[in-house]
Protein backbone atom coordinates (compact mmCIF):
# COMPACT_ATOMS: atom_id res chain seq x y z
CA UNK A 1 218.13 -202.39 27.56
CA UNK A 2 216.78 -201.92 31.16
CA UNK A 3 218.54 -203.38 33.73
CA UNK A 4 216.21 -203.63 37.30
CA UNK A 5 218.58 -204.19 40.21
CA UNK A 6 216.36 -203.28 43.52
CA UNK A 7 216.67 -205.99 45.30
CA UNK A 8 220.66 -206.08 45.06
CA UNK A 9 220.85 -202.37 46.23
CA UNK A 10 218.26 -202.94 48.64
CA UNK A 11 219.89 -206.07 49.64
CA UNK A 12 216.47 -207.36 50.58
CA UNK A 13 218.02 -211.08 51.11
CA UNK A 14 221.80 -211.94 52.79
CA UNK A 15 222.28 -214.33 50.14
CA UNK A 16 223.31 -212.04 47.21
CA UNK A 17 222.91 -214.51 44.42
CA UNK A 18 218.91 -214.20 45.41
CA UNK A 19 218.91 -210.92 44.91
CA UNK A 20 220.59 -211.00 41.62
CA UNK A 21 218.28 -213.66 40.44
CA UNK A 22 215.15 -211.68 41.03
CA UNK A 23 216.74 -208.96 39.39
CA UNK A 24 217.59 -211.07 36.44
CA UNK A 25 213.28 -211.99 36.13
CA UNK A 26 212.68 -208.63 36.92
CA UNK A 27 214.98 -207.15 34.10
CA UNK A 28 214.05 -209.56 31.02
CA UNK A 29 210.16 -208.72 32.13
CA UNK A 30 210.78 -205.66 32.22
CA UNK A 31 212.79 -205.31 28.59
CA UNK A 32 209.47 -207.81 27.67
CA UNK A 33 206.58 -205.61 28.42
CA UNK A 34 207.72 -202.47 30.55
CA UNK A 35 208.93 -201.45 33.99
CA UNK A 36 205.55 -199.30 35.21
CA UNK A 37 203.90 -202.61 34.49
CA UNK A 38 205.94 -205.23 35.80
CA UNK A 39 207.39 -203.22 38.72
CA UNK A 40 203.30 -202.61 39.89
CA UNK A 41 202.43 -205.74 39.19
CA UNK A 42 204.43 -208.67 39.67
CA UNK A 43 204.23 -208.02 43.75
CA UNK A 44 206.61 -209.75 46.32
CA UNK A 45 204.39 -211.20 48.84
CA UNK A 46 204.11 -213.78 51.70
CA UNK A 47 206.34 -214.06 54.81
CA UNK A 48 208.71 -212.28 52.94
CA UNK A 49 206.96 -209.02 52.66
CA UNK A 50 205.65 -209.56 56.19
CA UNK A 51 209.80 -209.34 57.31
CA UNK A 52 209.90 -206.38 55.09
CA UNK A 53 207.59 -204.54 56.86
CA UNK A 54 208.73 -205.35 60.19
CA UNK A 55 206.64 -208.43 61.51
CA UNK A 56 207.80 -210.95 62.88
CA UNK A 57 207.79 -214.87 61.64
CA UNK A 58 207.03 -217.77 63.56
CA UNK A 59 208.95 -220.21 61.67
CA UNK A 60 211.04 -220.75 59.01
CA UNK A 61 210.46 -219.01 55.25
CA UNK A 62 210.23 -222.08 53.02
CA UNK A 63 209.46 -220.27 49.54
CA UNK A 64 209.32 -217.12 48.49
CA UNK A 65 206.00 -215.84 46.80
CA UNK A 66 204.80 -213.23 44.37
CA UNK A 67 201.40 -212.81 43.32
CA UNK A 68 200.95 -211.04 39.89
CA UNK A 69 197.84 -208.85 38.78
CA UNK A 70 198.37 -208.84 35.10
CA UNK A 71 197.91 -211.95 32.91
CA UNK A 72 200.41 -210.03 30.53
CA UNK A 73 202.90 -210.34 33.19
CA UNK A 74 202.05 -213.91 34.02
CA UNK A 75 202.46 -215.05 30.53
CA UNK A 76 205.51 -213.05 30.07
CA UNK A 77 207.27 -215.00 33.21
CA UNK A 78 205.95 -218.22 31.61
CA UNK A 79 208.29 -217.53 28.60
CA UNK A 80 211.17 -215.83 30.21
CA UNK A 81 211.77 -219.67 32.44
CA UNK A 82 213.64 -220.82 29.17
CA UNK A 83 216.61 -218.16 29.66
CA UNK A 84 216.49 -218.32 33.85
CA UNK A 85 219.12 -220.31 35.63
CA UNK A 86 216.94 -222.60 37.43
CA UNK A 87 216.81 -226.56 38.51
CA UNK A 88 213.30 -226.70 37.82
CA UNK A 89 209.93 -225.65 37.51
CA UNK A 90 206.29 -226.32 36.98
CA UNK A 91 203.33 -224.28 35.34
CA UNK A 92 199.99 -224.50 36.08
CA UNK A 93 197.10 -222.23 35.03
CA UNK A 94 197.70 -219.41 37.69
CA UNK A 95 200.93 -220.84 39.50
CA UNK A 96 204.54 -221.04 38.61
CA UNK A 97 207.00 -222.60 41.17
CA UNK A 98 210.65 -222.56 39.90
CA UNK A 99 213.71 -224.18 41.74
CA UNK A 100 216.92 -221.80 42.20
CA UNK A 101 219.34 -223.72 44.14
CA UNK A 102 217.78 -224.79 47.48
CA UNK A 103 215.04 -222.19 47.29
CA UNK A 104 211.56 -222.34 45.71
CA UNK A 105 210.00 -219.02 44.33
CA UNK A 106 206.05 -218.95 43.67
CA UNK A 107 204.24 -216.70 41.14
CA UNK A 108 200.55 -216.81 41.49
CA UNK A 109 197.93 -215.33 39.25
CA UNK A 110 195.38 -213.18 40.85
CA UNK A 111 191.90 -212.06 39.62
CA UNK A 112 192.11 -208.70 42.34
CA UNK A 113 194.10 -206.15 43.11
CA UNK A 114 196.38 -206.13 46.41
CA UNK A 115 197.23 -202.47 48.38
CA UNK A 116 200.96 -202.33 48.09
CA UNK A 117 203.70 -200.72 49.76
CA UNK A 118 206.71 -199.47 48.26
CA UNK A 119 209.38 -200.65 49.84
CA UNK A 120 212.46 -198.80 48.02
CA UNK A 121 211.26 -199.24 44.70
CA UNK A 122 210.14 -202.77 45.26
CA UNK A 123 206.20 -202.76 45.24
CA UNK A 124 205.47 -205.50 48.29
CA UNK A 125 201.71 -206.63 49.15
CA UNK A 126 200.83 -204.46 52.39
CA UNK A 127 200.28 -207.54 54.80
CA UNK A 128 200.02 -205.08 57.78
CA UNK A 129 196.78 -205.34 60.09
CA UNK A 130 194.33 -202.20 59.66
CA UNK A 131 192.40 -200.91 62.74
């Protein structure tokens, strides 16, 4: 058994139980399919990502999004809901919102491919303006 815990050493959120959440998804996918794959493809993205690499917000983060570039990976997450510790979700064809608490989390499906950024392990969707 794997066990992926990045964002908890990373402490990428202030509220630990977030981070050990996404490590929890991040682990059974991982144990599911494999780490190369899930790691490079299920990418943390949105406002999120943009405080990660060192933008600032102008209001408040109200979910907090991934997009995913593998179907594999998307169908994977679709399954692994059943064994998360969540108040609810929904599944549509290329979006899955779940419920943790007070905070949403939003997968989306995408048919391209994103540049990333490696933030400490943690592949993040490189949001930063190019000249």
């Amino acid at each position: 058994m794997i066990y992926y815990s990045k964002y908890s050493e990373q402490q990428v959120f202030s509220d630990a139980r977030l981070n050990v959440f996404l490590n929890q998804v991040y682990t059974f996918l991982i144990n599911r399919i494999d780490q190369a794959t899930i790691v490079n493809n299920l990418i943390l993205d949105g406002k999120i990502a943009r405080l990660l690499l060192g933008q600032t917000l102008d209001d408040a983060v109200l979910k907090i999004e991934f997009s995913i570039q593998k179907k594999s990976v998307f169908d994977a997450l679709s399954v692994a809901i059943a064994s998360l510790d969540i108040s609810s979700f929904t599944i549509n064809e290329d979006v899955i919102v779940l419920q943790n608490s007070e905070v949403f989390f939003e997968f989306r499906l995408l048919d391209y491919e994103l540049k990333l950024y490696d933030y400490h392990g943690i592949m993040i969707n490189d949001l930063r303006k190019t000249k």
